[in-house]
Protein backbone atom coordinates (compact mmCIF):
# COMPACT_ATOMS: atom_id res chain seq x y z
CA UNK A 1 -11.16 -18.85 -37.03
CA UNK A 2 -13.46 -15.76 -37.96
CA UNK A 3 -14.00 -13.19 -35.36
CA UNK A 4 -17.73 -14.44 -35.71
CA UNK A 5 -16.55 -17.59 -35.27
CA UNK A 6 -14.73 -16.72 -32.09
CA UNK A 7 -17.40 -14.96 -30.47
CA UNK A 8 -19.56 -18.01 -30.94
CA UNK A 9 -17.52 -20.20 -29.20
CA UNK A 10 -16.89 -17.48 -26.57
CA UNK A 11 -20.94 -17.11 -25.92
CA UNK A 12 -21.23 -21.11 -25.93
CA UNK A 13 -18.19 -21.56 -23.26
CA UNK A 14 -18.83 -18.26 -21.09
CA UNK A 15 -22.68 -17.43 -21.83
CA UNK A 16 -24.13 -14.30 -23.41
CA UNK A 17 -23.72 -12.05 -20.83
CA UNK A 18 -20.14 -12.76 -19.47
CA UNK A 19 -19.03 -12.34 -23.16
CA UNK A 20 -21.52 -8.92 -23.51
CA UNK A 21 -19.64 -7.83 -20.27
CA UNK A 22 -16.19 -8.41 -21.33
CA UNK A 23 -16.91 -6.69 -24.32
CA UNK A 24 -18.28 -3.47 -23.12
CA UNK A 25 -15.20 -3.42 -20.65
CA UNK A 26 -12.60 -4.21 -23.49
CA UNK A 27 -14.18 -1.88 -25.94
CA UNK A 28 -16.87 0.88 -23.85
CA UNK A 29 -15.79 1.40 -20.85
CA UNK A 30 -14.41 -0.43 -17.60
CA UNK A 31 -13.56 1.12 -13.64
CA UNK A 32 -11.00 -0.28 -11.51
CA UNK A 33 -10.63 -0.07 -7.72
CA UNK A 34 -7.25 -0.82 -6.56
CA UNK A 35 -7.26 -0.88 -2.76
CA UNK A 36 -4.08 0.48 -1.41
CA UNK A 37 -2.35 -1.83 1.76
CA UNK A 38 0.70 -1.26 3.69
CA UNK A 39 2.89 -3.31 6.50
CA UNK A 40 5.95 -3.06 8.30
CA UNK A 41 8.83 -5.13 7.25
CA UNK A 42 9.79 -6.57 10.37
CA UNK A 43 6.17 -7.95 11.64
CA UNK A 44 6.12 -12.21 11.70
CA UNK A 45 3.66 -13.32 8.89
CA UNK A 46 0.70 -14.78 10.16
CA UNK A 47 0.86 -19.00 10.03
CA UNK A 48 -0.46 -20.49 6.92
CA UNK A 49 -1.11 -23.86 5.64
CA UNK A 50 0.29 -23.54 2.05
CA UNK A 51 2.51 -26.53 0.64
CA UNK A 52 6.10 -26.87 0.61
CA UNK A 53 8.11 -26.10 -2.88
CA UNK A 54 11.38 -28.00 -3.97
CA UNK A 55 14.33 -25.39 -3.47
CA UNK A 56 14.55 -22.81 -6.36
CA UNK A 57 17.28 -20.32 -6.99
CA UNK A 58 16.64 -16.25 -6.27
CA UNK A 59 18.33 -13.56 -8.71
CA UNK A 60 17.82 -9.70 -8.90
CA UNK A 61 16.59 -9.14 -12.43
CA UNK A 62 18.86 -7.08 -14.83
CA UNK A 63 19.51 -6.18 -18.13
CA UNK A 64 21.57 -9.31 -18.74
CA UNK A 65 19.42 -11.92 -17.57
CA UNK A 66 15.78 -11.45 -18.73
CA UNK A 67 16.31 -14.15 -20.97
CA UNK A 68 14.72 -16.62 -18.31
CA UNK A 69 11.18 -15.12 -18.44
CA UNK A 70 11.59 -16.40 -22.10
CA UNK A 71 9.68 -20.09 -21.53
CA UNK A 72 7.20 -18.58 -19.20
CA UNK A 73 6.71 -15.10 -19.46
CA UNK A 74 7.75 -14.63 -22.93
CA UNK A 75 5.59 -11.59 -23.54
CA UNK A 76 6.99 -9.89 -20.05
CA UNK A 77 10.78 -10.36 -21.49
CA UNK A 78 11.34 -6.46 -22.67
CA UNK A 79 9.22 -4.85 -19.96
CA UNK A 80 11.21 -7.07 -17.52
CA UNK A 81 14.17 -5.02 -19.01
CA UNK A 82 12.68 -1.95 -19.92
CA UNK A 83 12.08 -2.14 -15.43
CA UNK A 84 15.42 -3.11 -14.60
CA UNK A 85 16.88 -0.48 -16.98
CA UNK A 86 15.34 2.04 -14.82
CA UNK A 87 16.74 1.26 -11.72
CA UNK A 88 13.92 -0.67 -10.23
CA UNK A 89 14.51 -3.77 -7.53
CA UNK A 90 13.23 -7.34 -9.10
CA UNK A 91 13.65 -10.32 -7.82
CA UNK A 92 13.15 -13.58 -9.53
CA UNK A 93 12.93 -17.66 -8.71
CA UNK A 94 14.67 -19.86 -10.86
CA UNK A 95 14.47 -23.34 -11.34
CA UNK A 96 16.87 -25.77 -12.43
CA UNK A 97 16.20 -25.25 -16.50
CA UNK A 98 17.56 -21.67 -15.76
CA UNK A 99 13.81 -20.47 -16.31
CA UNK A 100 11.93 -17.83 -14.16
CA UNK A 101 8.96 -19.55 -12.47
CA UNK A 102 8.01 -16.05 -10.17
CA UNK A 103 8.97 -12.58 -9.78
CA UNK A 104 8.57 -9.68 -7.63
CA UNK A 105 9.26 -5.42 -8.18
CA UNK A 106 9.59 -2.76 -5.31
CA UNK A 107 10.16 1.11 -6.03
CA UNK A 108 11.74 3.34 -3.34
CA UNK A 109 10.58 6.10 -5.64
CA UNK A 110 6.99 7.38 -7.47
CA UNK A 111 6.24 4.44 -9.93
CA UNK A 112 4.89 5.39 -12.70
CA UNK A 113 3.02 2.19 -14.30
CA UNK A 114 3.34 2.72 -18.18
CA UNK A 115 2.60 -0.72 -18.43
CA UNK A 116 -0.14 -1.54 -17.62
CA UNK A 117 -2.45 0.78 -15.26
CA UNK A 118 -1.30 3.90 -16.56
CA UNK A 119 -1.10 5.83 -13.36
CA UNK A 120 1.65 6.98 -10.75
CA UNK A 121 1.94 5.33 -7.17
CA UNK A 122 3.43 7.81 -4.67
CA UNK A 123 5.96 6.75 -2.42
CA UNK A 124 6.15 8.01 0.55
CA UNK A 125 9.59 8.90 3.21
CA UNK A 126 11.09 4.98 3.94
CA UNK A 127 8.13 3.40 1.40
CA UNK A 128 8.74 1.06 -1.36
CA UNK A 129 5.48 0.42 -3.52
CA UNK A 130 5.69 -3.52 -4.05
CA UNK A 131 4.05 -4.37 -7.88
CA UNK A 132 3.98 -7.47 -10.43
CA UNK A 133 4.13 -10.53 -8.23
CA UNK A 134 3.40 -13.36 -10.40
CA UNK A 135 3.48 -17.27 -10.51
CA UNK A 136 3.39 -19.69 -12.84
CA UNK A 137 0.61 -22.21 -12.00
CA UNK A 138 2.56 -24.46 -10.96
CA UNK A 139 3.21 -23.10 -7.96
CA UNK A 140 0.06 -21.50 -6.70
CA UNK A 141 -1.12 -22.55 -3.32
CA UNK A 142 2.68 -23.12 -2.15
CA UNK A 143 4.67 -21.10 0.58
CA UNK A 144 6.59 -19.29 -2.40
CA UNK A 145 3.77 -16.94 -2.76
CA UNK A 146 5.30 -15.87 1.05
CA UNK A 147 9.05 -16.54 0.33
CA UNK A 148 8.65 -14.19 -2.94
CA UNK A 149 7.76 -11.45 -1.08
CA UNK A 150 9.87 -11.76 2.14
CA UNK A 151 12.79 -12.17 -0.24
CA UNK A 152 12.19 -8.76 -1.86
CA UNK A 153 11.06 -6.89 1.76
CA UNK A 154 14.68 -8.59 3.19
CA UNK A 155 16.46 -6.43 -0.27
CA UNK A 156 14.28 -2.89 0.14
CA UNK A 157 15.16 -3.08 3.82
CA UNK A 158 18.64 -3.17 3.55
CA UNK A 159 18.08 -0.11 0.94
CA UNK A 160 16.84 1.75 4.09
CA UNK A 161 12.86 1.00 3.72
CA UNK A 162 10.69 0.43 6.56
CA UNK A 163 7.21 -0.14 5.29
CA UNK A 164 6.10 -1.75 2.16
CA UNK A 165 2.78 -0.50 0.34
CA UNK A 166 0.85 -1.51 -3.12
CA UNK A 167 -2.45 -1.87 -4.56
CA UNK A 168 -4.80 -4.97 -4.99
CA UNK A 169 -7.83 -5.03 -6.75
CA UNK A 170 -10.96 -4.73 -5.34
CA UNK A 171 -12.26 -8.13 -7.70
CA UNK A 172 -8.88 -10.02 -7.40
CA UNK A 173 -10.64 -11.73 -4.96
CA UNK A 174 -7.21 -14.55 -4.12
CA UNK A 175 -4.94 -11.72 -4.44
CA UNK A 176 -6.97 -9.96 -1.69
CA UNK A 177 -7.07 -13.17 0.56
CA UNK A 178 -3.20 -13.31 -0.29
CA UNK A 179 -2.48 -9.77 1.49
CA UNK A 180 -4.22 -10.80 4.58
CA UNK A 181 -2.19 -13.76 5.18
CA UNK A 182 0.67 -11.68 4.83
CA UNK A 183 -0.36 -9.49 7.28
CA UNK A 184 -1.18 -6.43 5.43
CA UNK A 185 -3.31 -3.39 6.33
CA UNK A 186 -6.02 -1.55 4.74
CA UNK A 187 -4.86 2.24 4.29
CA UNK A 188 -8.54 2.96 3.68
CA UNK A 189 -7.86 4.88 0.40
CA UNK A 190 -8.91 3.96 -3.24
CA UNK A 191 -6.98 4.42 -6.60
CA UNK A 192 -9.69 4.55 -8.87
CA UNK A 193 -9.08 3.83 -12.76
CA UNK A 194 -11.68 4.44 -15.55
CA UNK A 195 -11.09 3.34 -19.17
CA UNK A 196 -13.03 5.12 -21.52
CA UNK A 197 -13.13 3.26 -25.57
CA UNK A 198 -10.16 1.26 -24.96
CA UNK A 199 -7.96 3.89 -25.04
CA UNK A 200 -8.49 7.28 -22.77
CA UNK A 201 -7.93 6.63 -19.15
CA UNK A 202 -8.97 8.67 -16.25
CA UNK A 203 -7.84 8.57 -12.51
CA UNK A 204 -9.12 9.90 -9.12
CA UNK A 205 -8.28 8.79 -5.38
CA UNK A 206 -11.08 8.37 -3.39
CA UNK A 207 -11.39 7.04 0.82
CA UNK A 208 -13.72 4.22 2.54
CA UNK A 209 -14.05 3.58 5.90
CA UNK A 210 -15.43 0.04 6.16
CA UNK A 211 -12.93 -2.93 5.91
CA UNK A 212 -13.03 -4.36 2.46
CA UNK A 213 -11.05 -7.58 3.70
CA UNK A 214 -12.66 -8.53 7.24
CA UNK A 215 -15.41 -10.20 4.92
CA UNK A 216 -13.14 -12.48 3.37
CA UNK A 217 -11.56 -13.75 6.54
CA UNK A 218 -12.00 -17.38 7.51
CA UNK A 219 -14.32 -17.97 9.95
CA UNK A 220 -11.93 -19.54 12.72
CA UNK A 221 -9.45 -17.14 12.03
CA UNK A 222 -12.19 -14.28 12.50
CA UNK A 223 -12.87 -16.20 15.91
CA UNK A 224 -9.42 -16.51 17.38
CA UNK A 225 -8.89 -12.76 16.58
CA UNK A 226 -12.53 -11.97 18.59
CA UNK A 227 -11.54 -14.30 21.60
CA UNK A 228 -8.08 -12.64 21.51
CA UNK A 229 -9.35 -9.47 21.88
């Protein structure tokens, strides 16, 4: 298929503009807002209605074992070492094929993010910066979304962290609704990335005062918090 031919299909199956505004962001110029959150480690989550998952097995990632991203995060193999190689804390979920199905990274220490945003996370006294949480489709919607990330606050903790902090961004809209059913907190800050041609990237920190979540609460959940209060 032609790169014509490709852009064609792209216009018929997305429209003019979405494929116009992927462009311009792929090849002109893009801005990212990564909100930054934070929570204790030791606050219940919230309840949740997500579904039940059959039992899986949890490993810390390592050199040795990357091998089980292969089947569904075959292009995340060598950065999965490349991150274990420099002393950072992953945890994955294995099934019973021996293959990754999720996986989860902290930092105790500034994390520098070579791979994909470019920029370095500070890390503050008894921090760890949580990053690349992923699923594989299979199991969106269940409670492992939760149990990924309580598995990994349970191993910083016992490294001596109290407080767990990342970034979300500002578009990821279920990613955002994910870190306020875990219980998360808005620091009020912005990490703000610019792309410039593909290939020059710029960054600047920037603050907001207004919640960027309390619009995406449910509305019974936004009532039981008002008649709580």
């Amino acid at each position: 298929m032609t790169a014509f031919t490709k852009i064609q299909d792209r216009i018929k199956r997305k429209g003019l503009r979405d494929t116009f505004g992927s462009a311009w962001r792929h090849y002109v110029f893009y801005h990212w807002e990564l909100l930054w959150m934070e929570r204790d480690l030791v606050s219940p989550v919230p309840p949740h209605r997500l579904k039940p998952y059959a039992p899986l097995r949890v490993e810390t990632i390592t050199v040795h074992n990357v091998q089980a991203f292969a089947r569904h995060f075959g292009d995340r193999v060598e950065t999965m070492r490349e991150l274990a190689a420099e002393g950072h804390t992953g945890l994955m979920f294995v099934d019973d094929a021996n293959d990754a199905v999720a996986f989860i990274w902290g930092s105790s220490r500034h994390y520098h993010d070579r791979h994909y945003y470019g920029c370095w996370f500070p890390v503050g006294p008894g921090e760890f910066f949580e990053f690349g949480g992923e699923l594989i489709r299979k199991y969106w919607g269940t409670e492992l979304s939760v149990d990924l990330q309580l598995a990994l606050w349970k191993a910083m903790a016992a490294q001596g962290c109290t407080k767990v902090v990342d970034v979300c961004e500002q578009h990821n809209i279920p990613a955002l609704k994910l870190h306020l059913r875990m219980g998360y907190q808005e620091q009020g800050r912005i990490m703000n990335v610019y792309c410039l041609f593909g290939r020059w990237k710029f960054f600047r920190e920037s603050r907001y005062s207004a919640s960027r979540l309390e619009p995406l609460r449910k509305p019974e959940a936004a009532a039981s918090s008002a008649t709580a209060g």
